[in-house]
PDB file of N, CA and C in Angstrom:
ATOM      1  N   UNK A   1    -270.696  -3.375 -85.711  1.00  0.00           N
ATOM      2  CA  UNK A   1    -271.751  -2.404 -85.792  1.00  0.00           C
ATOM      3  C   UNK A   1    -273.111  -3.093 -85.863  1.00  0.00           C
ATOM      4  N   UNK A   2    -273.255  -4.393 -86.727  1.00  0.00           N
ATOM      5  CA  UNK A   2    -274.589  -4.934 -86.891  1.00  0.00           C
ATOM      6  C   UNK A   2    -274.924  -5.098 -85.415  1.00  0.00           C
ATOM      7  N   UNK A   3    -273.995  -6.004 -84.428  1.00  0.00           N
ATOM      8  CA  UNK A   3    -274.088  -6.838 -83.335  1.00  0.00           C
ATOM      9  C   UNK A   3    -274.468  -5.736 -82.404  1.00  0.00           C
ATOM     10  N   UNK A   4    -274.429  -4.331 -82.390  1.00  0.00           N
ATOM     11  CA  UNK A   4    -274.901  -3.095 -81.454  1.00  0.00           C
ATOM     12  C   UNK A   4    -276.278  -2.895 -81.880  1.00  0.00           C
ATOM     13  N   UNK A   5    -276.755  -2.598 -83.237  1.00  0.00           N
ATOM     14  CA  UNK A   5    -277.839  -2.154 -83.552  1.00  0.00           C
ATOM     15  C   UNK A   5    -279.028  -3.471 -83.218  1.00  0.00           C
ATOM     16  N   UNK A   6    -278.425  -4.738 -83.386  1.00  0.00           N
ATOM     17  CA  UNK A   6    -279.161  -5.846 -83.359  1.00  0.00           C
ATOM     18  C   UNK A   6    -279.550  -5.525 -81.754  1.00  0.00           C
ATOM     19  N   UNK A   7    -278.212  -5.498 -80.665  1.00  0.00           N
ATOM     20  CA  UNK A   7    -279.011  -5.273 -79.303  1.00  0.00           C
ATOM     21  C   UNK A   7    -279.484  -3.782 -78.990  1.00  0.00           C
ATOM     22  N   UNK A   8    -279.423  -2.995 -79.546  1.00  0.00           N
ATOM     23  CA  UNK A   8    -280.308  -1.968 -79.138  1.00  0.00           C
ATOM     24  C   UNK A   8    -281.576  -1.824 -79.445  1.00  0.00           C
ATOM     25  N   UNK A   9    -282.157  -2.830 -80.718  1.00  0.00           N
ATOM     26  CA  UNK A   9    -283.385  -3.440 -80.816  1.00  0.00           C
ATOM     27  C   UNK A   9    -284.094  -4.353 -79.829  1.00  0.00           C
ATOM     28  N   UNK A  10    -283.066  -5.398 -79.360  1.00  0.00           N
ATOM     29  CA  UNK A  10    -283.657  -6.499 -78.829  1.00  0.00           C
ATOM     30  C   UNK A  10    -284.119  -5.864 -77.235  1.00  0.00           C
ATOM     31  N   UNK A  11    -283.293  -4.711 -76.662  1.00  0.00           N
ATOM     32  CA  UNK A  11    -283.155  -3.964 -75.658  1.00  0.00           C
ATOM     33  C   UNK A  11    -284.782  -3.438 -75.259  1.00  0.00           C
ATOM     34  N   UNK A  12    -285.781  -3.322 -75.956  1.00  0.00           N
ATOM     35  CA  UNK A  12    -286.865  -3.032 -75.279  1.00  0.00           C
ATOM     36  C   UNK A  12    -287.673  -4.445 -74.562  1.00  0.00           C
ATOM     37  N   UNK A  13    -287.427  -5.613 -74.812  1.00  0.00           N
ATOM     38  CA  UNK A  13    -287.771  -6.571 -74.367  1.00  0.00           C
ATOM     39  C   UNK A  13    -287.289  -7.184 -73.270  1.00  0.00           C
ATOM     40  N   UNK A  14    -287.101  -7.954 -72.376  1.00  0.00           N
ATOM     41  CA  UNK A  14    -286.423  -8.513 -71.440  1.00  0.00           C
ATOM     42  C   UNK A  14    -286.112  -9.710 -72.113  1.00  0.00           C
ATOM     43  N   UNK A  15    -287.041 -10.297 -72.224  1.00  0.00           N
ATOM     44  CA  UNK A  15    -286.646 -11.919 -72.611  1.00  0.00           C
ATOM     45  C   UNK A  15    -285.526 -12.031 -74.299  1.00  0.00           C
ATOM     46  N   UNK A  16    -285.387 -10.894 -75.172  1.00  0.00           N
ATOM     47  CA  UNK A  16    -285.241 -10.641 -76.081  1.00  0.00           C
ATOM     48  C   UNK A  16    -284.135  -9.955 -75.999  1.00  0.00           C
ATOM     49  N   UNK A  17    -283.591  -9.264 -74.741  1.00  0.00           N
ATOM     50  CA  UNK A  17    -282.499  -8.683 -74.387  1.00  0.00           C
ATOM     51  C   UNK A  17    -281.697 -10.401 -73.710  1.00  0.00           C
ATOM     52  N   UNK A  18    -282.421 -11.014 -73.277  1.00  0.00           N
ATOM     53  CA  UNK A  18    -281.590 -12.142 -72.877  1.00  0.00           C
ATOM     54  C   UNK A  18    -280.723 -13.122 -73.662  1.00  0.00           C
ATOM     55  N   UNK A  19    -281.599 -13.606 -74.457  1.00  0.00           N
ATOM     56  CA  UNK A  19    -281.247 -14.366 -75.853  1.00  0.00           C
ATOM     57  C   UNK A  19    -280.116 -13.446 -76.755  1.00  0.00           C
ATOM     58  N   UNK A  20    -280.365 -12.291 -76.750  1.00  0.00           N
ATOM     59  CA  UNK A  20    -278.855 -11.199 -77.611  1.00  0.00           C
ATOM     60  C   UNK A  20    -277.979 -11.646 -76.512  1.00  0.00           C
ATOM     61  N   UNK A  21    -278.043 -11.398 -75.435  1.00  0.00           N
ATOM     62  CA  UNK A  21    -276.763 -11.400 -74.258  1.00  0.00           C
ATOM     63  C   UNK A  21    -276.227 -12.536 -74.470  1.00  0.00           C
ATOM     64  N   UNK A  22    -276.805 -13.888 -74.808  1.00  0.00           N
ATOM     65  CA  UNK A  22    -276.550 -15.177 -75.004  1.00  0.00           C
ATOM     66  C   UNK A  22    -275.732 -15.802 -75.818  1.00  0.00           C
ATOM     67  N   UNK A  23    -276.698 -15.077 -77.178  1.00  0.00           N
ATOM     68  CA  UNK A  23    -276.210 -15.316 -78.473  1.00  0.00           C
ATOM     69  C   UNK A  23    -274.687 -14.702 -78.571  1.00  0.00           C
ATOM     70  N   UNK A  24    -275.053 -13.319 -78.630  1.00  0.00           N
ATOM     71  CA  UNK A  24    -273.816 -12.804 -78.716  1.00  0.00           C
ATOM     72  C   UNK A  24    -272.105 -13.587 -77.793  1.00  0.00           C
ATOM     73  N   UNK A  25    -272.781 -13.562 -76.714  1.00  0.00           N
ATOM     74  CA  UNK A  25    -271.802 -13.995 -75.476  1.00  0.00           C
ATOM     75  C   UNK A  25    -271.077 -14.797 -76.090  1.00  0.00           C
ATOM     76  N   UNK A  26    -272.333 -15.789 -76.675  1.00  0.00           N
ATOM     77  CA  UNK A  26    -271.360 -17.195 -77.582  1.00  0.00           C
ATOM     78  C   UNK A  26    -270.668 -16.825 -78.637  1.00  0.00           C
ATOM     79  N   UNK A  27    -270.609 -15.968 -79.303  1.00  0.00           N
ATOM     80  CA  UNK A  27    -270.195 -15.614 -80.431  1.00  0.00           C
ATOM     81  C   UNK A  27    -269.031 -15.142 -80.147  1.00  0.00           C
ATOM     82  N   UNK A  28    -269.094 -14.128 -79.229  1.00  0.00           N
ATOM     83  CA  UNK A  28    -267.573 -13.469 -78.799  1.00  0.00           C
ATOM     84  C   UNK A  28    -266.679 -14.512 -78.391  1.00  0.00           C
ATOM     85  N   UNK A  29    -267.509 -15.121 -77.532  1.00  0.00           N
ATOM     86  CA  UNK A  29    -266.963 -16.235 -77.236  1.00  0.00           C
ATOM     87  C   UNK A  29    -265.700 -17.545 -77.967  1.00  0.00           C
ATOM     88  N   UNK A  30    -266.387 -17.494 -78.876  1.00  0.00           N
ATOM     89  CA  UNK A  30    -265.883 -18.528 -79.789  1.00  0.00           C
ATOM     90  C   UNK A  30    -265.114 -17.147 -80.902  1.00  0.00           C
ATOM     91  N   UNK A  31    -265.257 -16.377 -80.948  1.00  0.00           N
ATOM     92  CA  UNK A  31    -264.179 -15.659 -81.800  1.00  0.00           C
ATOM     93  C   UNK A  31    -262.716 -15.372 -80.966  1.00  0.00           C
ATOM     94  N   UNK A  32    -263.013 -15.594 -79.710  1.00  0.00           N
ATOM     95  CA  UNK A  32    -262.072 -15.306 -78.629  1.00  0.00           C
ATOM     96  C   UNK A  32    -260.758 -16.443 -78.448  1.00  0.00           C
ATOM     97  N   UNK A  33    -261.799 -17.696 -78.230  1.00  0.00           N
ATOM     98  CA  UNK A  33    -260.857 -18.757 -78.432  1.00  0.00           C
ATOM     99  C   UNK A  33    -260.372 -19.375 -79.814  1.00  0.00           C
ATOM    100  N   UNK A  34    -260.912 -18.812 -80.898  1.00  0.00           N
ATOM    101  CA  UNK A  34    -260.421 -18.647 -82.272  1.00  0.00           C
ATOM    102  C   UNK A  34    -259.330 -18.033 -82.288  1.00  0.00           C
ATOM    103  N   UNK A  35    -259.281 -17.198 -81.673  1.00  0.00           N
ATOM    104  CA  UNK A  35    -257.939 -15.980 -82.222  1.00  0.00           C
ATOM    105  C   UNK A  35    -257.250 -16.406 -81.491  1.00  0.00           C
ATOM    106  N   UNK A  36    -257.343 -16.527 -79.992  1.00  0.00           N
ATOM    107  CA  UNK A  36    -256.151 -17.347 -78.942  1.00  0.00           C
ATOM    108  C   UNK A  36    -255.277 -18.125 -79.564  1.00  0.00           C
ATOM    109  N   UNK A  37    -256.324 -19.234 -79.831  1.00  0.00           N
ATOM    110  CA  UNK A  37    -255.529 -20.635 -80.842  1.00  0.00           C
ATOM    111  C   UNK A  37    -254.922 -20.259 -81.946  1.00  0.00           C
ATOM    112  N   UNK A  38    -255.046 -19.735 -83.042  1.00  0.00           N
ATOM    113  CA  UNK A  38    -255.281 -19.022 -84.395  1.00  0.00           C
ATOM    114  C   UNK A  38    -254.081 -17.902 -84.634  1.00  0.00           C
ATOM    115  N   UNK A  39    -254.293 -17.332 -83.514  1.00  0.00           N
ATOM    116  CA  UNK A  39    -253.285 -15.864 -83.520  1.00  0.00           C
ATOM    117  C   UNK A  39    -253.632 -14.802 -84.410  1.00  0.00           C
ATOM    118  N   UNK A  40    -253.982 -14.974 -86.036  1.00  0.00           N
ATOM    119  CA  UNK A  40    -253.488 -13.836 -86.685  1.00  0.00           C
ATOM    120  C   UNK A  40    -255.328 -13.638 -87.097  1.00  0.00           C
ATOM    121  N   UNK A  41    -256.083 -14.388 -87.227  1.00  0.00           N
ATOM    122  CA  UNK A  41    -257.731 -14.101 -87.779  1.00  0.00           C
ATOM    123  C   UNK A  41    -258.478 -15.302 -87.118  1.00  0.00           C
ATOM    124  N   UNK A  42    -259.768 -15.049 -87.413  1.00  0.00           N
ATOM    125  CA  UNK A  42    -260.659 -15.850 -86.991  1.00  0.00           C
ATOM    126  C   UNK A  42    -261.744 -16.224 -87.984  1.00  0.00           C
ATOM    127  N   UNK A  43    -261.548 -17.460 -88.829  1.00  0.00           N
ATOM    128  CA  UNK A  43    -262.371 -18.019 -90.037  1.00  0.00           C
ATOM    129  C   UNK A  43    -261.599 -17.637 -91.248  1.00  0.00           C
ATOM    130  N   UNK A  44    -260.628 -16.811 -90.943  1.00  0.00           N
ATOM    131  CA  UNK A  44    -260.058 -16.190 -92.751  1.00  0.00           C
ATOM    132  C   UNK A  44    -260.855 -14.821 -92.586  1.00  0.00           C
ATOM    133  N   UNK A  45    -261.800 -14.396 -92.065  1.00  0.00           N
ATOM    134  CA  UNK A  45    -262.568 -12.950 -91.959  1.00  0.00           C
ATOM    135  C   UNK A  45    -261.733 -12.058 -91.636  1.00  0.00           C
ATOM    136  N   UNK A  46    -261.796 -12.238 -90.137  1.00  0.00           N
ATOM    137  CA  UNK A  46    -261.608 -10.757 -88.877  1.00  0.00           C
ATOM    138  C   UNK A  46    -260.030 -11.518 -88.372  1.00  0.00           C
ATOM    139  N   UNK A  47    -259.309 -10.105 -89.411  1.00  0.00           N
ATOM    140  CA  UNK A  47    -258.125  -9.840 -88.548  1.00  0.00           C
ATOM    141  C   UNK A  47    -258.098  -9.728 -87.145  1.00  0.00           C
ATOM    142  N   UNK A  48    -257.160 -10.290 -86.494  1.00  0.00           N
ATOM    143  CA  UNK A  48    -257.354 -10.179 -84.798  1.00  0.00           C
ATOM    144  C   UNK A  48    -255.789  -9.718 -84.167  1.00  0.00           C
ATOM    145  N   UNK A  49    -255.836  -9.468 -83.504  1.00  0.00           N
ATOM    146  CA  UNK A  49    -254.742  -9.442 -82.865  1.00  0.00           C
ATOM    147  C   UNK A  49    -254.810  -9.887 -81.085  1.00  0.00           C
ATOM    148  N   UNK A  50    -254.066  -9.634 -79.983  1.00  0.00           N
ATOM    149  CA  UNK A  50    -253.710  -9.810 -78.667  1.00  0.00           C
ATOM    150  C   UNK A  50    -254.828  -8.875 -78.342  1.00  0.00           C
ATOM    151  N   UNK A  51    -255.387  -7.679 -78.544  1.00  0.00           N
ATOM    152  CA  UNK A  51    -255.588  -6.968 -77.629  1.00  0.00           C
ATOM    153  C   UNK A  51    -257.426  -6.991 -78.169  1.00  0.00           C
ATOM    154  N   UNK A  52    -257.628  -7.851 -79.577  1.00  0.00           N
ATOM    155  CA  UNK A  52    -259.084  -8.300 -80.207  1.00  0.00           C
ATOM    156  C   UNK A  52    -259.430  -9.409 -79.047  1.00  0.00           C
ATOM    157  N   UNK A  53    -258.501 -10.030 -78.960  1.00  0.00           N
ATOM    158  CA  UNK A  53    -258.972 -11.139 -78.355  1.00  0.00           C
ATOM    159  C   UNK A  53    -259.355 -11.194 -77.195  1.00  0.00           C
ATOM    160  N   UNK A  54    -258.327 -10.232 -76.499  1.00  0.00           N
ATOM    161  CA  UNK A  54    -258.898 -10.055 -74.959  1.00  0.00           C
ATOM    162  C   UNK A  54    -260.257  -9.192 -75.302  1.00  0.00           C
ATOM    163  N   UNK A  55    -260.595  -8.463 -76.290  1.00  0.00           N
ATOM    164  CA  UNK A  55    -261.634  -7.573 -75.862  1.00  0.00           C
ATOM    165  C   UNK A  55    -262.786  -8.789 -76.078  1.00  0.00           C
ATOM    166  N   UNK A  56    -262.799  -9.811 -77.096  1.00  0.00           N
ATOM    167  CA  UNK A  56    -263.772 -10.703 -77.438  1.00  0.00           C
ATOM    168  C   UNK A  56    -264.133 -11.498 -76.124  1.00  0.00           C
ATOM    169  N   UNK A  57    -262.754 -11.721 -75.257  1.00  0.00           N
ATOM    170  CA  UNK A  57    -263.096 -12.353 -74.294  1.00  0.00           C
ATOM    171  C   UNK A  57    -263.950 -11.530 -73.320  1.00  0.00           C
ATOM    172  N   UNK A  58    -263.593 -10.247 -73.080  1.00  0.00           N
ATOM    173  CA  UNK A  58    -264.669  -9.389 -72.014  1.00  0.00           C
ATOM    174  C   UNK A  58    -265.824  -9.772 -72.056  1.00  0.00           C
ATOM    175  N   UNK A  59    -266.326  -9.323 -73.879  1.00  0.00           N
ATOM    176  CA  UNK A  59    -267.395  -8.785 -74.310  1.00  0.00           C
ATOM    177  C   UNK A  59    -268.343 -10.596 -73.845  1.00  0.00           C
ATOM    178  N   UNK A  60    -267.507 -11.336 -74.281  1.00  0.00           N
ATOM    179  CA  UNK A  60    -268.154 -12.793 -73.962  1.00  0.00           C
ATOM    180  C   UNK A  60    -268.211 -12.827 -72.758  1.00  0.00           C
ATOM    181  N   UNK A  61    -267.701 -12.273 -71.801  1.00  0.00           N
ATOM    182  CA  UNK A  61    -267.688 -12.376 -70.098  1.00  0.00           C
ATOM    183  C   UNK A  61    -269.231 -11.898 -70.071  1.00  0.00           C
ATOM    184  N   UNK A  62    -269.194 -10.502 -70.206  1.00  0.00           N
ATOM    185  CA  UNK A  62    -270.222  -9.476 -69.953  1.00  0.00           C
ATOM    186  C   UNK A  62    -271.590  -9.992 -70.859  1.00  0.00           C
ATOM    187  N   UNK A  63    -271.604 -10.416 -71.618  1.00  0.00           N
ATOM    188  CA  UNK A  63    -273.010 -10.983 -72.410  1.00  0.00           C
ATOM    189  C   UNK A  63    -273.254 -11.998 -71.686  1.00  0.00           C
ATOM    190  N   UNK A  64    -272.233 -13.383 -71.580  1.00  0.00           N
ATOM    191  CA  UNK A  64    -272.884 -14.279 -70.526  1.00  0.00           C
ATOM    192  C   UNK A  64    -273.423 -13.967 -69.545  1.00  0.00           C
ATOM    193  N   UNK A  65    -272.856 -13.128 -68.735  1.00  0.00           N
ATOM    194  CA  UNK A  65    -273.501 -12.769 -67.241  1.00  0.00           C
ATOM    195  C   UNK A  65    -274.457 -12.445 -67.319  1.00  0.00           C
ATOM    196  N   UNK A  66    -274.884 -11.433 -68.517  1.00  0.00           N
ATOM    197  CA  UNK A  66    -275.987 -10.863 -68.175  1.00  0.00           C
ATOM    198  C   UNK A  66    -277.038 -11.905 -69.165  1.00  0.00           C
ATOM    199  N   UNK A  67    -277.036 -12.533 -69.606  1.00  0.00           N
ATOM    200  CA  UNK A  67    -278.140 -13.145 -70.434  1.00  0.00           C
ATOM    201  C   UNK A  67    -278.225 -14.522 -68.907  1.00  0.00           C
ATOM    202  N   UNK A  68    -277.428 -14.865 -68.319  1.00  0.00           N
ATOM    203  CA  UNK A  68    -277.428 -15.734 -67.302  1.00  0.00           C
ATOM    204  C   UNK A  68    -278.442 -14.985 -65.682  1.00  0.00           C
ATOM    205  N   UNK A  69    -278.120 -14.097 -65.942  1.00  0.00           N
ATOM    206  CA  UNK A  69    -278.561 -13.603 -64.769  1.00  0.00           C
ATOM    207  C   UNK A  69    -280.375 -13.590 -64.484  1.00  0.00           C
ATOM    208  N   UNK A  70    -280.443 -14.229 -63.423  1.00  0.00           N
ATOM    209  CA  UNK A  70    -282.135 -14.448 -62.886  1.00  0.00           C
ATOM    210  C   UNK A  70    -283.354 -13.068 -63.756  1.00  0.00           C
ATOM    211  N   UNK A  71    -283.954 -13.747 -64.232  1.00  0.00           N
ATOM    212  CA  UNK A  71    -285.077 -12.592 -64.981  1.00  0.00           C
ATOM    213  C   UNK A  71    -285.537 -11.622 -64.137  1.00  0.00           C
ATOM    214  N   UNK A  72    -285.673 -11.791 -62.411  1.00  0.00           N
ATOM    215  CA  UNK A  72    -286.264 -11.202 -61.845  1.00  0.00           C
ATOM    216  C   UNK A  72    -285.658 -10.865 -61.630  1.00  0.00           C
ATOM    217  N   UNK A  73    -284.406 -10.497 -61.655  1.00  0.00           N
ATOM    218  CA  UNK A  73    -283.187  -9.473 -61.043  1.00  0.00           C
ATOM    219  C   UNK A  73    -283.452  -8.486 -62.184  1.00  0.00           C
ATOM    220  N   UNK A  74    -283.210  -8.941 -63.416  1.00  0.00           N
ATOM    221  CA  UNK A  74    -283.000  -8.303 -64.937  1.00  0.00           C
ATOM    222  C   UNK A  74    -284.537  -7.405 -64.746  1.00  0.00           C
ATOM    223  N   UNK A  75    -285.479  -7.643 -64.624  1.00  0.00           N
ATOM    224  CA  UNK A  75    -286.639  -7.108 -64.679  1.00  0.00           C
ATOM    225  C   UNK A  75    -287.201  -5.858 -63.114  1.00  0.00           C
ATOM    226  N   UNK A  76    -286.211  -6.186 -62.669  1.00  0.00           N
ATOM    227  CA  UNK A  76    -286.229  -4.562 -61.364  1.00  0.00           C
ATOM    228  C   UNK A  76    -285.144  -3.831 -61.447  1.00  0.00           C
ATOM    229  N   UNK A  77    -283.944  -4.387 -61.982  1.00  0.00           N
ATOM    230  CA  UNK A  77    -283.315  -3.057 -62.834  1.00  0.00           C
ATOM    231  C   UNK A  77    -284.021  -2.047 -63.225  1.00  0.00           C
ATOM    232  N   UNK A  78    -283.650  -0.644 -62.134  1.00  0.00           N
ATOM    233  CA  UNK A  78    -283.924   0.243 -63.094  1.00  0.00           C
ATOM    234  C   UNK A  78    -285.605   0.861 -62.107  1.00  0.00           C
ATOM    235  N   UNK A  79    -285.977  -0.259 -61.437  1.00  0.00           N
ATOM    236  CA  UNK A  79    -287.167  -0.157 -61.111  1.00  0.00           C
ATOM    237  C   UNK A  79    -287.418  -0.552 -59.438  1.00  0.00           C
ATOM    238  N   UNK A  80    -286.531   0.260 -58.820  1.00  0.00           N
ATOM    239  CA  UNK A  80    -286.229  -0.015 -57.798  1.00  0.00           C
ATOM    240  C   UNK A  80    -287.431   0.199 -56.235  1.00  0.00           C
ATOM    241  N   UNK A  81    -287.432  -0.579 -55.574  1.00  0.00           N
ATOM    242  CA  UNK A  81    -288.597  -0.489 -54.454  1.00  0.00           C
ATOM    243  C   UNK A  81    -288.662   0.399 -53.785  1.00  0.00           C
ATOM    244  N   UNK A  82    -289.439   1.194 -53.356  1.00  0.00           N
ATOM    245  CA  UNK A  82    -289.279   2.402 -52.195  1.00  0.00           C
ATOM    246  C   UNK A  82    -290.180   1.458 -51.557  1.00  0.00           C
ATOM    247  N   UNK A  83    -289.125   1.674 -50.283  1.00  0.00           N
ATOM    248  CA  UNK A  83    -289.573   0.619 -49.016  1.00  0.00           C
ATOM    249  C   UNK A  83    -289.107   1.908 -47.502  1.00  0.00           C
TER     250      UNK A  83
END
């Protein structure tokens, strides 16, 4: 819940929406291959299971991409050319 409200803040910024996509990405990231290895939690915290882990892995898919993705792509989202 923190990790939603944190990006729906950072979400009016571009460069600030990038760095969440990042941060986060890594985070899922590494909770992902925690639980893989780990199986049953990740740090002693967050119970995990098979189907946590794949979602950690998405969520780390989908934050990388988009915190990776060219600013000027990220910044005409939404704002498209009439040509």
């Amino acid at each position: 819940m923190v990790v939603g409200v944190v990006g729906i803040v950072a979400a009016g910024r571009v460069e600030a929406a990038r760095t969440f996509a990042l941060t986060a990405g890594l985070l899922f990231a590494a909770m992902a291959i925690w639980g893989f290895i780990d199986g049953d939690d990740v740090a002693g915290i967050f119970a995990i299971d098979t189907t946590d882990n794949i979602s950690y892995a998405v969520l780390a898919a989908v934050g990388l991409v988009l915190g990776l993705t060219p600013e000027t792509v990220q910044r005409n989202i939404g704002h498209p050319s009439h040509g």
